[in-house]
Structures are given as structure tokens and as C-alpha cells.
Protein backbone atom coordinates (compact mmCIF):
# COMPACT_ATOMS: atom_id res chain seq x y z
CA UNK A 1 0.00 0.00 0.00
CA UNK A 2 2.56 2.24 0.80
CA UNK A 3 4.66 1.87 -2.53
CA UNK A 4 1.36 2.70 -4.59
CA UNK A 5 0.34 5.22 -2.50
CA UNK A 6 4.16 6.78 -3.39
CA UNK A 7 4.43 6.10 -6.95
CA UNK A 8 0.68 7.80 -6.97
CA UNK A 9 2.10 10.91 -5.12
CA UNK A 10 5.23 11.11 -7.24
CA UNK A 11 2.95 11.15 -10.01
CA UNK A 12 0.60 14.05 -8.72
CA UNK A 13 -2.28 12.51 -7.44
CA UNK A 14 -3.73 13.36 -3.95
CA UNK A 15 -4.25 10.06 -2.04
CA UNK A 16 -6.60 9.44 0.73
CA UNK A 17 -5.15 6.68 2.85
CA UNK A 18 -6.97 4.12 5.30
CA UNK A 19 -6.41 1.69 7.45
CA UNK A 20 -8.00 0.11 10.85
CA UNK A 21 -5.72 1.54 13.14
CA UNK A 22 -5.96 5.36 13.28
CA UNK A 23 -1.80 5.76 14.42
CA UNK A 24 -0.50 3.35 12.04
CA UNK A 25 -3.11 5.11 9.40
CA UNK A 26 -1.47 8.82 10.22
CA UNK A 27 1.88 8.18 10.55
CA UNK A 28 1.79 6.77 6.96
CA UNK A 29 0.41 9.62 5.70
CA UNK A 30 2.66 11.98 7.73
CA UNK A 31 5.75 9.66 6.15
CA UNK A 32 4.15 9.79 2.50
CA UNK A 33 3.13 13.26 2.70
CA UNK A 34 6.87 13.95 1.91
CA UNK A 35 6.14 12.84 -2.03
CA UNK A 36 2.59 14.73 -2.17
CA UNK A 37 -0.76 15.27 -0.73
CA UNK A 38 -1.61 12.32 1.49
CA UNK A 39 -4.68 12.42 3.78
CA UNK A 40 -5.57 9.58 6.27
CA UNK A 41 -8.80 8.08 6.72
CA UNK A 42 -8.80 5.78 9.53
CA UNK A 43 -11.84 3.01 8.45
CA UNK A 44 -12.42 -0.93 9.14
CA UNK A 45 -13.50 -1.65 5.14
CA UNK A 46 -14.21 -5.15 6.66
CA UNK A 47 -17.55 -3.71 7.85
CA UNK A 48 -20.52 -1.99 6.75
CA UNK A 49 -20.18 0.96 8.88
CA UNK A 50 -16.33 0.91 8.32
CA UNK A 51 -17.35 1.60 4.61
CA UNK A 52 -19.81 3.82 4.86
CA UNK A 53 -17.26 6.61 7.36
CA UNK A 54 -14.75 5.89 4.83
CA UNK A 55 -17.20 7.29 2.24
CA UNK A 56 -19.01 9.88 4.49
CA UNK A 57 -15.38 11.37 5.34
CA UNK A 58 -13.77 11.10 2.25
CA UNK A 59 -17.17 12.54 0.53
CA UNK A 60 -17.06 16.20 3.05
CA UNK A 61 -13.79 16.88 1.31
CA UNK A 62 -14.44 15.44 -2.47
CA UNK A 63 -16.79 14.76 -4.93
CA UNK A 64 -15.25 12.75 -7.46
CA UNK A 65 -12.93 9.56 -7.08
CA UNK A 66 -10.68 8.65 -10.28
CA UNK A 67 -8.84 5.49 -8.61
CA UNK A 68 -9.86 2.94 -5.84
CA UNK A 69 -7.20 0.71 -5.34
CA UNK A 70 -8.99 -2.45 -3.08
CA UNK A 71 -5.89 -3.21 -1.17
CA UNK A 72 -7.10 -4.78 2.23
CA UNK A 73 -6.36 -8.13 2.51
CA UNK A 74 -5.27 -10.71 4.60
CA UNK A 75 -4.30 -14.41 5.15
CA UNK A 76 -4.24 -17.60 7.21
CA UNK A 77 -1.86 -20.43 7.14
CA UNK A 78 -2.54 -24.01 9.04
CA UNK A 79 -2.18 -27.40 7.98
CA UNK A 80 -5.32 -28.61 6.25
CA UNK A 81 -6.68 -31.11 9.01
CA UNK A 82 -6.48 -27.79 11.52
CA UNK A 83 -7.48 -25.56 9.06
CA UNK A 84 -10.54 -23.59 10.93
CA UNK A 85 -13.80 -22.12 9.27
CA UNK A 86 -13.72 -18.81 10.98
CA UNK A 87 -10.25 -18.43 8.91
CA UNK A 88 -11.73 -19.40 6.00
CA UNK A 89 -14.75 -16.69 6.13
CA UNK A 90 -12.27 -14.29 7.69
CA UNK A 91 -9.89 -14.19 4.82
CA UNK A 92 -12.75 -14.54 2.00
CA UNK A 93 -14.38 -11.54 3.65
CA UNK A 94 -12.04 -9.01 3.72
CA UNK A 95 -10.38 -10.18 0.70
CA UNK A 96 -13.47 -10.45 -1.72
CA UNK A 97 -16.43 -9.43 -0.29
CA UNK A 98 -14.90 -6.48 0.95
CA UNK A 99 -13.76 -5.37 -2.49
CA UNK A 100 -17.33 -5.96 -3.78
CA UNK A 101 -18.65 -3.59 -1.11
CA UNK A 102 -16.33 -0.80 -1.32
CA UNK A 103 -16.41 -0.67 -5.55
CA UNK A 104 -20.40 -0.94 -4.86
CA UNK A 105 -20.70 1.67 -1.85
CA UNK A 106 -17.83 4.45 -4.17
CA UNK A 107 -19.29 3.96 -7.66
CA UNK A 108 -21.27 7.32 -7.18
CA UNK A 109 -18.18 8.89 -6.47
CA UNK A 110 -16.39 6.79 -9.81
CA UNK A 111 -19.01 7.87 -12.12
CA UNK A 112 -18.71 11.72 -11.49
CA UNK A 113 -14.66 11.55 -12.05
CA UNK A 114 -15.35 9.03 -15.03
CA UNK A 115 -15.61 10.11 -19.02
CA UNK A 116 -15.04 7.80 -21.98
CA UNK A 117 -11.36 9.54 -22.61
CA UNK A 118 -10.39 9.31 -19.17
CA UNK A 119 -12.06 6.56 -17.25
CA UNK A 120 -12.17 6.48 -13.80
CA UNK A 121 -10.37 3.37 -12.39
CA UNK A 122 -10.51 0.76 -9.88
CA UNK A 123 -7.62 -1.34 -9.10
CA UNK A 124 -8.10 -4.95 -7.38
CA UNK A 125 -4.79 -6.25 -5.61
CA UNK A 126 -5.10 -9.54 -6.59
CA UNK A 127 -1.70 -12.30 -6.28
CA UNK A 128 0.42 -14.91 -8.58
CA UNK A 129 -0.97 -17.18 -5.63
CA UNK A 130 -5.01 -17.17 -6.89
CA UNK A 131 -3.74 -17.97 -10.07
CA UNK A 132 -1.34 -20.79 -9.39
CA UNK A 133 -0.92 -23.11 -6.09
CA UNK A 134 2.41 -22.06 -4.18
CA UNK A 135 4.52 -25.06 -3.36
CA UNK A 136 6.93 -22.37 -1.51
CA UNK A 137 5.80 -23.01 2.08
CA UNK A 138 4.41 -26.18 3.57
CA UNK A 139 1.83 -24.48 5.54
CA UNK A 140 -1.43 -24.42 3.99
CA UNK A 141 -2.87 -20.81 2.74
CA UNK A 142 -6.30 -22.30 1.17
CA UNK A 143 -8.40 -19.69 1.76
CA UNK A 144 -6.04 -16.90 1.30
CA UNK A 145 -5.21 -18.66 -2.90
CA UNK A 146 -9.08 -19.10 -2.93
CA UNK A 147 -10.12 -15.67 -2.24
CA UNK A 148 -7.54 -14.25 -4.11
CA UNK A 149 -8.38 -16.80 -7.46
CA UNK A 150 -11.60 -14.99 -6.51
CA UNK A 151 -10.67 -12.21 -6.56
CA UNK A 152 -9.11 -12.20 -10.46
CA UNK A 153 -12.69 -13.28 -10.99
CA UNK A 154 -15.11 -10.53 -9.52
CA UNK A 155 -12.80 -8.20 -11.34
CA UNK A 156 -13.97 -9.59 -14.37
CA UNK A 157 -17.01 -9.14 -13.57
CA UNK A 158 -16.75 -6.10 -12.08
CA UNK A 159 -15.32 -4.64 -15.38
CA UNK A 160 -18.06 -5.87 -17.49
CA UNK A 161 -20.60 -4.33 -15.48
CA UNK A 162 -18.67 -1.20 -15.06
CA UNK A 163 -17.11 -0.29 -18.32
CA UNK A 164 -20.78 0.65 -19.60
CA UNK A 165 -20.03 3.44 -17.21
CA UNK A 166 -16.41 4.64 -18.31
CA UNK A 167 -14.98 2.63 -15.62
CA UNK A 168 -12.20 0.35 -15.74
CA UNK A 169 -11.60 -2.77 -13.67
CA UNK A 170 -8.03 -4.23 -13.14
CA UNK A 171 -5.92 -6.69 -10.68
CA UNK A 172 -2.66 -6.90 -10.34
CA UNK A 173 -1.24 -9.96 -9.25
């Protein structure tokens, strides 16, 4: 997160920041504000009200987004016989579900940045590891190669439903 939000700031771009923790969240945007405007935004995206004053916050001081960049994530390794369920749903949650949300609850804000010569743009951080199995470690990381295989996925979706809009839908991996 931090080496986007740089390159973004070394490119021009104001960047709103966020994170769970609202220390962690402003001393990365005191360090970062060195390359640009940074602003932090301290928000749980896991959750529905984390979203929504994200959104509330970020809309009292814009009106327009040009780039989301879904970046929350997390994993879970254990051996497959230990492997719990509350992992599982954990790590599908914020990794998937939670980009689904946050694209849904912000495309307001995409549309009003967005034209058909300059597209607004949303940015999944997908991994090498949802699109191959990693033989690396020996630890299990099932739902974290699952959710991210899903999340290559939902951005195909998501640009489909969004280009219509002047709104383009990439991962990384």
C-alpha cells in the first residue's frame, strides 16, 4: 500500500489513505506526505459501517474519485486437518467481499470523475498465488489462494458491469 500510495504521489495525485488503526493510518500519511498530498482516513472496510465513514469522510472533502485501489487483505496459514472455518470466512471476507462492497458503496463517487477519454479506475490487488498453487511453504494458505483466485474473478465481472459506465476494472497480481 505504501509503494502505490508513493508512486501515486510522485505522479501528482492526492491520495486518501486508510487503514483500521488510526496511528499506524497517520503516521503513513505523515511519512508519505513527503512525495505529495496524502490524507488519512482511519476506516475498518471489513464492515458496513467501516465503509460507509470511509465514504461519508472522504465525501465532506471530495466529490469525485478517479482510482480505488482495493488493497485490504489478509491471510491464514494451518495445515489442512487444523485448518478452521472462521479463517476461512475471515480471509474470503475481507479479501473479496470487501472489495465488492467498497467498488459498490464508491461507484457514485467513480461515475462523477469518469468520461469515456479518461475513465475512472478501480484497481483490485489480486496475487500470482489465486492464479497458481504455491509449493513455496508447507503451511497451507487455502483460503487466502481461494479468495484471491476470486478475486481475479469478480474483477472480471466487475469490469463488465462497469465499463458501460467509463470505468475500468483491473488486478494486479
Amino acid at each position: 500500500g505504501k509503494m502505490i500510495t508513493q508512486g501515486l504521489l510522485q505522479a501528482g495525485a492526492k491520495v486518501y489513505i486508510t487503514a483500521r488503526k488510526n496511528a499506524a493510518c497517520e503516521e503513513a500519511a505523515a511519512e508519505l506526505s513527503a512525495f505529495g498530498t496524502c490524507v488519512a482516513i482511519a476506516s475498518d472496510v471489513g464492515t458496513a459501517e467501516g465503509r460507509a465513514a470511509l465514504l461519508k469522510a472522504f465525501r465532506e472533502r471530495e466529490d469525485r474519485l478517479h482510482i480505488l485501489i482495493n488493497n485490504a487483505g489478509t491471510n491464514w496459514g494451518e495445515v489442512f486437518d487444523q485448518y478452521p472455518d472462521e479463517a476461512f470466512e475471515k480471509v474470503l471476507h475481507l479479501n473479496v467481499s470487501t472489495i465488492f462492497s467498497l467498488t459498490r458503496d464508491a461507484v457514485d463517487l467513480l461515475e462523477k470523475a469518469a468520461t469515456p477519454e479518461d475513465p475512472a479506475r478501480v484497481v483490485n490487488i489480486g496475487s500470482m498465488d489465486g492464479l497458481h498453487i504455491p509449493t513455496v511453504s508447507r503451511t497451507g494458505t487455502y483460503a487466502y489462494t481461494s479468495s484471491k483466485a476470486a478475486v481475479h474473478h469478480l474483477t472480471r465481472n466487475l469490469a463488465v458491469a462497469l465499463a458501460p459506465r467509463s470505468i475500468t476494472v483491473n488486478a494486479i497480481a
